[in-house]
Protein backbone atom coordinates (compact mmCIF):
# COMPACT_ATOMS: atom_id res chain seq x y z
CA UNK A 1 -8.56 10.88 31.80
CA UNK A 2 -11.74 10.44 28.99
CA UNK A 3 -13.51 7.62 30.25
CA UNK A 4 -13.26 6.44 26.38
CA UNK A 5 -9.49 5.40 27.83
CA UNK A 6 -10.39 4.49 31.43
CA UNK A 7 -9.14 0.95 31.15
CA UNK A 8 -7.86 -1.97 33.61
CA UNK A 9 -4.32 -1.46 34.19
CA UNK A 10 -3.59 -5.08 34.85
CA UNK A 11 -6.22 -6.27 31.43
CA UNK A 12 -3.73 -3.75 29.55
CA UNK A 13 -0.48 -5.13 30.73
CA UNK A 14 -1.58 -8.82 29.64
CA UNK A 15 -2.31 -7.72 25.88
CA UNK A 16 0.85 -6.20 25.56
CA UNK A 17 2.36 -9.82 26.96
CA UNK A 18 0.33 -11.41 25.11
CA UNK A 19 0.52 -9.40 21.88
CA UNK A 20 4.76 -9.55 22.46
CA UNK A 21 4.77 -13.22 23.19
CA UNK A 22 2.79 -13.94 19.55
CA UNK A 23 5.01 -11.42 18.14
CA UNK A 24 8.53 -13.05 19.93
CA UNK A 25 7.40 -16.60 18.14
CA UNK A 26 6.98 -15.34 14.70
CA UNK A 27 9.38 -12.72 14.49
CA UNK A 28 13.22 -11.60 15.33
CA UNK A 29 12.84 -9.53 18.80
CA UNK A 30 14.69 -6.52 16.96
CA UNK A 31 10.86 -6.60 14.97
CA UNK A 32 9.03 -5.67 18.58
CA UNK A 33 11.58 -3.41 20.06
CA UNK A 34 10.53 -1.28 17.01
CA UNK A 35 7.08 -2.18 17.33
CA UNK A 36 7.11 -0.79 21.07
CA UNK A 37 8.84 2.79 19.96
CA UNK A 38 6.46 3.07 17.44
CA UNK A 39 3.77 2.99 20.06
CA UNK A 40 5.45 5.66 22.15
CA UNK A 41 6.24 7.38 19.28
CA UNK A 42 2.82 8.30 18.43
CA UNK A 43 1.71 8.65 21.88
CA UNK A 44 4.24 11.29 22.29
CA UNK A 45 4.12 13.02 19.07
CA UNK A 46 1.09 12.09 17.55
CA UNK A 47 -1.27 13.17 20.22
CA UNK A 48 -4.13 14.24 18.17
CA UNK A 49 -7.83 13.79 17.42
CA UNK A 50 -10.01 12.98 14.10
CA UNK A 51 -13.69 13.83 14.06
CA UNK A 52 -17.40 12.47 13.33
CA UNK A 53 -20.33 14.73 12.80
CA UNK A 54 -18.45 17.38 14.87
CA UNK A 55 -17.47 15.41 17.85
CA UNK A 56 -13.90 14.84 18.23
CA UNK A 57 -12.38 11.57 19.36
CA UNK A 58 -8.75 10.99 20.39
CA UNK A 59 -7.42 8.50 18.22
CA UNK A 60 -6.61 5.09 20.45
CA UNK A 61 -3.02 3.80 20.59
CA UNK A 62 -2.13 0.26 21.81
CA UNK A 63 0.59 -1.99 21.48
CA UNK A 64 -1.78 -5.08 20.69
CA UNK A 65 -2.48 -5.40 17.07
CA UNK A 66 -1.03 -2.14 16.24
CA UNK A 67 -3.71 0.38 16.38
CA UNK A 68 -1.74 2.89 15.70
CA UNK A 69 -0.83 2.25 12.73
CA UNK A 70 -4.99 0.81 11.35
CA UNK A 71 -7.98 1.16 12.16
CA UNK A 72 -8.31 0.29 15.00
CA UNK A 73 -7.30 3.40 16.30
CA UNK A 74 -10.58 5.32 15.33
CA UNK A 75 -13.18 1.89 15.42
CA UNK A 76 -12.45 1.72 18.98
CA UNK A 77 -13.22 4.97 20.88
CA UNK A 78 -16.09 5.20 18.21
CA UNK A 79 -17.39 2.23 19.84
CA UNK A 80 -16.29 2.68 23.28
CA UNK A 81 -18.67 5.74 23.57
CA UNK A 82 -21.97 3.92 22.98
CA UNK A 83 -20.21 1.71 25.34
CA UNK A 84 -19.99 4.26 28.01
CA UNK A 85 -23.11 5.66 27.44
CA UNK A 86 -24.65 2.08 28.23
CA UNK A 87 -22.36 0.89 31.35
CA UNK A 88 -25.05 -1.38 33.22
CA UNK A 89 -27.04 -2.08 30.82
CA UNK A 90 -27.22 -5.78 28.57
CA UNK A 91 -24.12 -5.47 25.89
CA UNK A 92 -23.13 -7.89 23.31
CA UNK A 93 -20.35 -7.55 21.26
CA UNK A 94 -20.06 -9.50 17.75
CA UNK A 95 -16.44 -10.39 17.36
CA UNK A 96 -13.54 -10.61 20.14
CA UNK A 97 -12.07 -6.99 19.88
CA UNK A 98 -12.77 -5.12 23.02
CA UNK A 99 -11.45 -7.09 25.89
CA UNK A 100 -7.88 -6.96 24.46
CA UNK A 101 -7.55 -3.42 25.25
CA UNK A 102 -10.66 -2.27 27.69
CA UNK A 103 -12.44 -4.69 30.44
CA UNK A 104 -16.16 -3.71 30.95
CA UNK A 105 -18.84 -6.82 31.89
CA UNK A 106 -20.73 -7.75 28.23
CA UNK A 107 -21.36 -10.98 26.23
CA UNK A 108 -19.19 -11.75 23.33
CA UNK A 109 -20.07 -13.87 20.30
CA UNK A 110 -17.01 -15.29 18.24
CA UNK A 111 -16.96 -18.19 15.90
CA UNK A 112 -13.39 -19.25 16.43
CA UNK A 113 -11.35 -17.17 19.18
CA UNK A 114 -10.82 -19.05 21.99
CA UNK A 115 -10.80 -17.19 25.15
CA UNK A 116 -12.54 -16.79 28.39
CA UNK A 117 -16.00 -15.90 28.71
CA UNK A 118 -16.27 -15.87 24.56
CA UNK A 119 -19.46 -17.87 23.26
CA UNK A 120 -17.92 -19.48 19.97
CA UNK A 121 -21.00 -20.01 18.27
CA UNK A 122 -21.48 -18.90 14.62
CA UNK A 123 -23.51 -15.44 15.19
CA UNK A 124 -26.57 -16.40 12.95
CA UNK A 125 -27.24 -19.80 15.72
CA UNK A 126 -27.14 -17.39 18.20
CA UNK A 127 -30.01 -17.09 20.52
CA UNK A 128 -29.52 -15.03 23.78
CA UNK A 129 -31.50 -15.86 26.74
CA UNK A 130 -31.85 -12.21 26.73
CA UNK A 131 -32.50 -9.14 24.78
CA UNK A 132 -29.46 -6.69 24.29
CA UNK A 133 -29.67 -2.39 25.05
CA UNK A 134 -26.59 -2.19 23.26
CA UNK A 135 -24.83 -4.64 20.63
CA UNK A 136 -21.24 -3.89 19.00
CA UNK A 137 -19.31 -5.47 16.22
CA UNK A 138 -15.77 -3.90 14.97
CA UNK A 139 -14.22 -5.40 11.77
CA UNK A 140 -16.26 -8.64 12.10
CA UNK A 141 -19.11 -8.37 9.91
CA UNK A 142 -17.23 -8.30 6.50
CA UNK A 143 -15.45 -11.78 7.75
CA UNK A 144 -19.41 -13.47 7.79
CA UNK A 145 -20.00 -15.60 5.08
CA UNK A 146 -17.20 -13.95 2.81
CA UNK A 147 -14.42 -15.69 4.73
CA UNK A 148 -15.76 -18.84 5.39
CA UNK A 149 -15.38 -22.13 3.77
CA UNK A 150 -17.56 -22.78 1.64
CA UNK A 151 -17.66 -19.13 1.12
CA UNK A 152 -21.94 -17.79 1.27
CA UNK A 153 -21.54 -14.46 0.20
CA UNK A 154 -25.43 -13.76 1.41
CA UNK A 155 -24.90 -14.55 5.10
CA UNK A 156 -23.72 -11.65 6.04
CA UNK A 157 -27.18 -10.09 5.23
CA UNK A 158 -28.58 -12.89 6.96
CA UNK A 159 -26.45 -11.92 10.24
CA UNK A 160 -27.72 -8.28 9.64
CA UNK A 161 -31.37 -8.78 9.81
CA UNK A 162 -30.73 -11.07 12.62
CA UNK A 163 -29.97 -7.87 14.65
CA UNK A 164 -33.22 -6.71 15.48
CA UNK A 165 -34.80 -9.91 16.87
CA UNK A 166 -31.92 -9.75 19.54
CA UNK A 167 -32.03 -5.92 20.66
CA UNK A 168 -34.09 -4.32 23.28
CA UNK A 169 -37.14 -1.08 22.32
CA UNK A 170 -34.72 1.98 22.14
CA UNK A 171 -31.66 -0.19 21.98
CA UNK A 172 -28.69 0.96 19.35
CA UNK A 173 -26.27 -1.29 16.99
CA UNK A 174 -23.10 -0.07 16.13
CA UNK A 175 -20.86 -2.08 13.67
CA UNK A 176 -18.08 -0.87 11.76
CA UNK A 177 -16.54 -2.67 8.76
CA UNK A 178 -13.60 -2.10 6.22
CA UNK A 179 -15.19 -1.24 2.73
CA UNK A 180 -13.32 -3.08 0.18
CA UNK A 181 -12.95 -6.44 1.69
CA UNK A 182 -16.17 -7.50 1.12
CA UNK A 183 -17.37 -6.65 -2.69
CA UNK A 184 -20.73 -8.26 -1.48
CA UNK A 185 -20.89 -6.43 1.55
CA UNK A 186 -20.23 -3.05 -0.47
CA UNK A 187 -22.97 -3.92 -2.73
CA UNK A 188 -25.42 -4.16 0.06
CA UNK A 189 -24.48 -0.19 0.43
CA UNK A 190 -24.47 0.53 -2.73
CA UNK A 191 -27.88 -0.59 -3.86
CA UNK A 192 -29.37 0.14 -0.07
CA UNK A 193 -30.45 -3.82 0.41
CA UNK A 194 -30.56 -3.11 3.96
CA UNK A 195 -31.92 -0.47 6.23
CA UNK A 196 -29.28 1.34 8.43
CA UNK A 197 -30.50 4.35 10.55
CA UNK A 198 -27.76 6.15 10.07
CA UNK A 199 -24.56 5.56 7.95
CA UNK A 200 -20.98 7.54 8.12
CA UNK A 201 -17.74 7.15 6.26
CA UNK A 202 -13.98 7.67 7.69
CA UNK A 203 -11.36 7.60 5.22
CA UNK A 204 -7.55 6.88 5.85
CA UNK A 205 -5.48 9.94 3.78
CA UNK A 206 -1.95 9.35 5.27
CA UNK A 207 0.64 7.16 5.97
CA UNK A 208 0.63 8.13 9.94
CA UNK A 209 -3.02 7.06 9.90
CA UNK A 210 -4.99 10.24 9.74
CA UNK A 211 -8.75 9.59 9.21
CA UNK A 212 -11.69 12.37 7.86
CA UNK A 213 -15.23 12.24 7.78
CA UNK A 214 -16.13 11.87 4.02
CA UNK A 215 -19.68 11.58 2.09
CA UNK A 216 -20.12 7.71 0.23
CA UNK A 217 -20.80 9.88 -2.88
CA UNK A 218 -17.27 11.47 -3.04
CA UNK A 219 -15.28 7.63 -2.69
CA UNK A 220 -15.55 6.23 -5.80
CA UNK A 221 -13.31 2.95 -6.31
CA UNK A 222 -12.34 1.50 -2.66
CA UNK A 223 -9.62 -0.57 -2.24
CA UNK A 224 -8.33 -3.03 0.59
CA UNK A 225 -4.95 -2.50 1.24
CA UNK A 226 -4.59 0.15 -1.59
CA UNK A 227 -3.16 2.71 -0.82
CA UNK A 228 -2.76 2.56 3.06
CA UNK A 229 -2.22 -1.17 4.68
CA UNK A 230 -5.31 -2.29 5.68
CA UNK A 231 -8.72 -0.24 5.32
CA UNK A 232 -8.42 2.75 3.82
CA UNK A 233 -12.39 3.36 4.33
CA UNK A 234 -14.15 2.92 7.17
CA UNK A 235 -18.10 2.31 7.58
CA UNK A 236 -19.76 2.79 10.71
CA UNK A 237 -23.95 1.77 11.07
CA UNK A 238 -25.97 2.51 13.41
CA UNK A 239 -29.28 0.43 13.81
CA UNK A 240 -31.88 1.67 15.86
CA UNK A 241 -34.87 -0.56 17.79
């Protein structure tokens, strides 16, 4: 099995309770029967892989929150490699995501999920005891600030530069964030007002959730929801220490 899927059986059969019992309240049951032969749809006959700078990844399917049909299915074993690559060492992730699909020991930082062993503390009153080797954020960062009421459209810059401070000498960041959520957010790209080591680009181009590696100079316009549900671009920085 790749270890980016080496997960705890008994973690993975409570988010697929727990995703079916949100689902049951809100929805006719008819709506998660289909929701579950979607899943095994694509695990059956979408078995495939998308690539980054050469490396291929096996997209990630799940029942909770859909991931095969967002994405979710490429953030995740994007992430879950720097995750692997820095088992044992001090990991903080930015955002409740993870632990719904993969159980590995790390801190988590969220504002407003409730759950067990989740600090809800806003990310930019933060301050660790410790210093991280590895922090992670997936689909959190363009929420900062833009989402909040009163909305402060500069916090999520704030949050950024905050980073460094908390991360260990030859420590990595990885975040990736939804371009065309956050109009701020894609301005700090777009006029380079802050320093990522390394930035790459995904883009959506079907309806079955195929992603390819594209250059930011060959987007143009991105939309939110146009013309794929959800993000249709995908950012992933890394920040180096």
């Amino acid at each position: 099995m790749n270890p980016i899927y080496q997960t705890n059986s008994l973690q993975e059969k409570i988010s697929i309770l727990r995703d079916l019992k949100k689902q049951m309240g809100f929805t006719f049951p008819f709506l998660v029967i289909k929701r579950v032969i979607q899943l095994y749809y694509y695990k059956l006959f979408k078995n495939r892989k998308f690539s980054l700078n050469g490396e291929d990844y096996p997209y990630y399917y799940a029942l909770y929150n859909g991931t095969f049909l967002k994405e979710r299915a490429v953030e995740i074993p994007l992430v879950m490699k720097y995750v692997n690559n820095f088992k044992g060492k001090n990991i903080l992730e930015i955002g409740n995501v993870l632990s719904h699909y993969i159980a590995f020991t790390h801190d988590i930082v969220d504002k407003y999920e409730k759950a067990e062993g989740v600090y809800n503390i806003d990310i930019i009153e933060y301050t660790p005891p410790i210093k991280y080797d590895l922090i992670v954020s997936i689909s959190t960062f363009e929420h900062i600030g833009w989402d909040e009421m009163p909305q402060e459209k500069g916090k999520i810059l704030i949050a950024l530069n905050k980073l460094k401070g908390m991360m260990n000498p030859g420590s990595n960041a990885i975040l990736t964030l939804p371009l065309g959520h956050n109009e701020y957010f894609d301005g700090i790209l777009k006029n380079n007002l802050f320093e990522f080591d390394e930035k790459y680009f995904l883009k959506r181009i079907t309806k079955d959730n195929q992603w390819i590696q594209v250059d930011y100079a060959s987007l143009g316009e991105v939309k939110y929801n146009h013309p794929f549900q959800n993000a249709n671009v995908l950012f992933i920085g890394i920040i180096k220490n």
